[in-house]
PDB file of N, CA and C in Angstrom:
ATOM      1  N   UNK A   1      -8.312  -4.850  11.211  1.00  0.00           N
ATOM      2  CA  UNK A   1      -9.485  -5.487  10.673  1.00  0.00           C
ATOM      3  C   UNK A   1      -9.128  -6.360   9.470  1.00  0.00           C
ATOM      4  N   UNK A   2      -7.911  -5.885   8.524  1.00  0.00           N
ATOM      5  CA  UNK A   2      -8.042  -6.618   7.789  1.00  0.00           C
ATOM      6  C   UNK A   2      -7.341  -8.316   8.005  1.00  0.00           C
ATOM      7  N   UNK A   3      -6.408  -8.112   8.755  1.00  0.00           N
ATOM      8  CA  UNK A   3      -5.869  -9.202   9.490  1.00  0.00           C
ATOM      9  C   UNK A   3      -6.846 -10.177   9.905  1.00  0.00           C
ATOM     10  N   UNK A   4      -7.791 -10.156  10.867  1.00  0.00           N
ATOM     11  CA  UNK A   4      -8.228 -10.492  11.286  1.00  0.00           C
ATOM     12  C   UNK A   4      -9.610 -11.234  10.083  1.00  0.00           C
ATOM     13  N   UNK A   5     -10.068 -10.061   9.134  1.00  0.00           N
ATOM     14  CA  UNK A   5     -10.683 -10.071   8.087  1.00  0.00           C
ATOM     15  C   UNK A   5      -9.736 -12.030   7.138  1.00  0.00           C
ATOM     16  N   UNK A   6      -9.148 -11.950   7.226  1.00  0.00           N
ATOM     17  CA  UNK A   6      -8.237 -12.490   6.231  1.00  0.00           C
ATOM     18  C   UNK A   6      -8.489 -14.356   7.211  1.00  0.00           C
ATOM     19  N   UNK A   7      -8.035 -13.877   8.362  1.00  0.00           N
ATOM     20  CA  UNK A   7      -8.101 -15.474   9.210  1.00  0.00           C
ATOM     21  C   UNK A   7      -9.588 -15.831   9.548  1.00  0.00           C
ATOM     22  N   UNK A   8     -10.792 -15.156   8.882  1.00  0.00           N
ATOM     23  CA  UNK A   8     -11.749 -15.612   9.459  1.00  0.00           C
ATOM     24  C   UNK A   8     -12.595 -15.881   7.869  1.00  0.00           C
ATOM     25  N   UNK A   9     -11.936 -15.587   6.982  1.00  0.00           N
ATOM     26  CA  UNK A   9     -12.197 -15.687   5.529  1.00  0.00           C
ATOM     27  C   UNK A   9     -13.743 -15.000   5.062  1.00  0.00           C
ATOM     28  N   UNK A  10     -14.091 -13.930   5.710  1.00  0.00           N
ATOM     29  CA  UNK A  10     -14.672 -12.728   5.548  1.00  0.00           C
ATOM     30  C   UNK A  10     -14.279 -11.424   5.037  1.00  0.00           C
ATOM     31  N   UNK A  11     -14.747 -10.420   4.200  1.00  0.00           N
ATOM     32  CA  UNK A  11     -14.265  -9.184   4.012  1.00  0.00           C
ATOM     33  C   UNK A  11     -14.391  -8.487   4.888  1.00  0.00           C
ATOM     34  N   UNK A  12     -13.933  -7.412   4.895  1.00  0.00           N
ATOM     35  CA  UNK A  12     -13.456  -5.857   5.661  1.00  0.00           C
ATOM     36  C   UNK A  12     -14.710  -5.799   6.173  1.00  0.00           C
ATOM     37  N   UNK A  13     -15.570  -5.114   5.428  1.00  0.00           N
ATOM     38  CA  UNK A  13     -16.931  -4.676   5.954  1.00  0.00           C
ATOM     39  C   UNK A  13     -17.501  -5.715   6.874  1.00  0.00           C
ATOM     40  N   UNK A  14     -17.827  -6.881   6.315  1.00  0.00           N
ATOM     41  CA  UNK A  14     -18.328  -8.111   7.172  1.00  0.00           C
ATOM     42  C   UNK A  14     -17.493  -7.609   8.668  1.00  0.00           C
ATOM     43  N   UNK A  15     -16.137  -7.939   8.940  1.00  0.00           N
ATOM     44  CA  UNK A  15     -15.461  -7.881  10.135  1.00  0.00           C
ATOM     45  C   UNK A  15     -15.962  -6.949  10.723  1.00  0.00           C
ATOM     46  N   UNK A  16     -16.032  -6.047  10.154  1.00  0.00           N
ATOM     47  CA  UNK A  16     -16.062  -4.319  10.954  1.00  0.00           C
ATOM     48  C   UNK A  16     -17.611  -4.549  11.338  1.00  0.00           C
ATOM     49  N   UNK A  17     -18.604  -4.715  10.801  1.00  0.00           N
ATOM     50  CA  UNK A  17     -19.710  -4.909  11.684  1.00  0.00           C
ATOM     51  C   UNK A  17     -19.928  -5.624  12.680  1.00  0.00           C
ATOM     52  N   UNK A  18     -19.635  -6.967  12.072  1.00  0.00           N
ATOM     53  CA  UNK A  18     -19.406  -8.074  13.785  1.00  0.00           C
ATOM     54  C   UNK A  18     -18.605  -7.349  14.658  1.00  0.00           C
ATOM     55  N   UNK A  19     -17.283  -7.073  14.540  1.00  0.00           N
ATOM     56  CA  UNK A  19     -16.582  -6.280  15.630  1.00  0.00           C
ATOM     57  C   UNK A  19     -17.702  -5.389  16.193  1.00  0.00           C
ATOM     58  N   UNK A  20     -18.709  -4.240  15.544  1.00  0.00           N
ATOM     59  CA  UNK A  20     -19.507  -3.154  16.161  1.00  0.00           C
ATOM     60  C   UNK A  20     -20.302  -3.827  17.104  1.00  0.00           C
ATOM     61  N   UNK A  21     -20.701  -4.954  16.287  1.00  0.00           N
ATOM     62  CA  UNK A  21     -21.936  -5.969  17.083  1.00  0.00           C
ATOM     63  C   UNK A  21     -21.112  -6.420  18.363  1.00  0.00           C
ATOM     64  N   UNK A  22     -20.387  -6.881  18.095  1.00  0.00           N
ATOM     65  CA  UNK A  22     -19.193  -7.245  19.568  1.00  0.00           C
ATOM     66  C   UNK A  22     -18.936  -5.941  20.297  1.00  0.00           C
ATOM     67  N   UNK A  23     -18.749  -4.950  20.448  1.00  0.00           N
ATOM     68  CA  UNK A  23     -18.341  -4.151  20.796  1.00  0.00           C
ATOM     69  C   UNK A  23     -19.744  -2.953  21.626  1.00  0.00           C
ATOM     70  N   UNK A  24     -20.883  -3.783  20.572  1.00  0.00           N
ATOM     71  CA  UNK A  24     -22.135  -3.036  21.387  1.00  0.00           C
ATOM     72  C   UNK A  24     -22.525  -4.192  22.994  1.00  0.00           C
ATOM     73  N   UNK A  25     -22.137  -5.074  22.808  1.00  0.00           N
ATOM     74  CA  UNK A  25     -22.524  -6.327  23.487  1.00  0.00           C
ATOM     75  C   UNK A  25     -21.563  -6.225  24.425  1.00  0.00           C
ATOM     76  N   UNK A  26     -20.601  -5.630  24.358  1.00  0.00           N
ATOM     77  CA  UNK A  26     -18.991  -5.409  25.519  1.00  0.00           C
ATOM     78  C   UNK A  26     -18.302  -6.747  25.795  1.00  0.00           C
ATOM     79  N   UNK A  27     -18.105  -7.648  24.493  1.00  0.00           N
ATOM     80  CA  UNK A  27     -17.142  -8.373  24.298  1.00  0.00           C
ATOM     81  C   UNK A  27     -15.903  -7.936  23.808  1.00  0.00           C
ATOM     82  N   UNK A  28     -15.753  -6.773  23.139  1.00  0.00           N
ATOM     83  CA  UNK A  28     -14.916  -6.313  22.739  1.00  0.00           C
ATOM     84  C   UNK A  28     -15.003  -4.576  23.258  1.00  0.00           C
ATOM     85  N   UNK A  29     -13.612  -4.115  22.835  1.00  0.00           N
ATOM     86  CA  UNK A  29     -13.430  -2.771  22.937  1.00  0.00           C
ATOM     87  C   UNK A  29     -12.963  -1.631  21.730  1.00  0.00           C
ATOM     88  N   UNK A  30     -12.715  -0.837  21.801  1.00  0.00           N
ATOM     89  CA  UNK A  30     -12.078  -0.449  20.627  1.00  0.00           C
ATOM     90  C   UNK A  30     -10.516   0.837  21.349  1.00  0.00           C
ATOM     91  N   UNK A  31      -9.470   0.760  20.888  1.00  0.00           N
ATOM     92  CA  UNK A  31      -9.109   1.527  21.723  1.00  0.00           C
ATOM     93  C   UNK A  31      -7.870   2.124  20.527  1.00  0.00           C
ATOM     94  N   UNK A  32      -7.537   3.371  20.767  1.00  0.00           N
ATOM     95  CA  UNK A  32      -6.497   4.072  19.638  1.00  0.00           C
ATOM     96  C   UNK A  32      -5.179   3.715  19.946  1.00  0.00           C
ATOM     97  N   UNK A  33      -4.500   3.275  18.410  1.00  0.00           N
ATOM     98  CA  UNK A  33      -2.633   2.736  18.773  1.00  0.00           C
ATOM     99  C   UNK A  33      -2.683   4.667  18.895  1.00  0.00           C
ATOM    100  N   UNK A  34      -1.666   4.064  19.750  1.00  0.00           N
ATOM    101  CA  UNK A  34      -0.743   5.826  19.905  1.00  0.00           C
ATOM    102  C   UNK A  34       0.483   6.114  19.272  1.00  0.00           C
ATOM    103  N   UNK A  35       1.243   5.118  18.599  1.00  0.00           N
ATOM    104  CA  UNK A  35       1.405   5.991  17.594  1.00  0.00           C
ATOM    105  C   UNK A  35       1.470   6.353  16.194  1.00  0.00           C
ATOM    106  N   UNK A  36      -0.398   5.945  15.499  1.00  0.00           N
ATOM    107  CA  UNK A  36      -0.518   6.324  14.633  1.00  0.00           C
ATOM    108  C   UNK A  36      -2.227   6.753  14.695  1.00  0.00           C
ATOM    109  N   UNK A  37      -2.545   6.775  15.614  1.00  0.00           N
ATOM    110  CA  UNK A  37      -4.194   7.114  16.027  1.00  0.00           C
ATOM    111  C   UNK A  37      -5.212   6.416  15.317  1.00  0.00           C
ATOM    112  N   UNK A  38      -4.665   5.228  14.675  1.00  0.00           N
ATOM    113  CA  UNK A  38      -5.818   3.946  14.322  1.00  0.00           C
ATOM    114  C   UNK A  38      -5.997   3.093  15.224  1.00  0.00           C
ATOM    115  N   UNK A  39      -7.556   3.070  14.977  1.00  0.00           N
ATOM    116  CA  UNK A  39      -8.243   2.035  15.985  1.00  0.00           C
ATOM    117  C   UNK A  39      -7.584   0.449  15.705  1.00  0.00           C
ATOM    118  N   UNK A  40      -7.780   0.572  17.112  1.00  0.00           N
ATOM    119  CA  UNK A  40      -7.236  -1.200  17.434  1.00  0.00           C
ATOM    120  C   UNK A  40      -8.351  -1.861  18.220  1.00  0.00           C
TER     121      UNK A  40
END
């Protein structure tokens, strides 16, 4: 998030909601790295 946060010149929080909003809409997904069990 923050990556992404950074190229779209928004903060953390901002991202992380649009992502939810994307993600309720099934443009996006959310899925766990394996090996450190943060969401990707």
């Amino acid at each position: 998030m923050t990556e992404l946060a950074d190229r779209l010149g928004l903060n953390q929080s901002s991202v992380t909601r649009l992502v939810g909003r994307l993600n309720a809409a099934e443009f996006t997904y959310r899925d766990l790295c394996p090996d450190d069990k943060h969401g990707a």
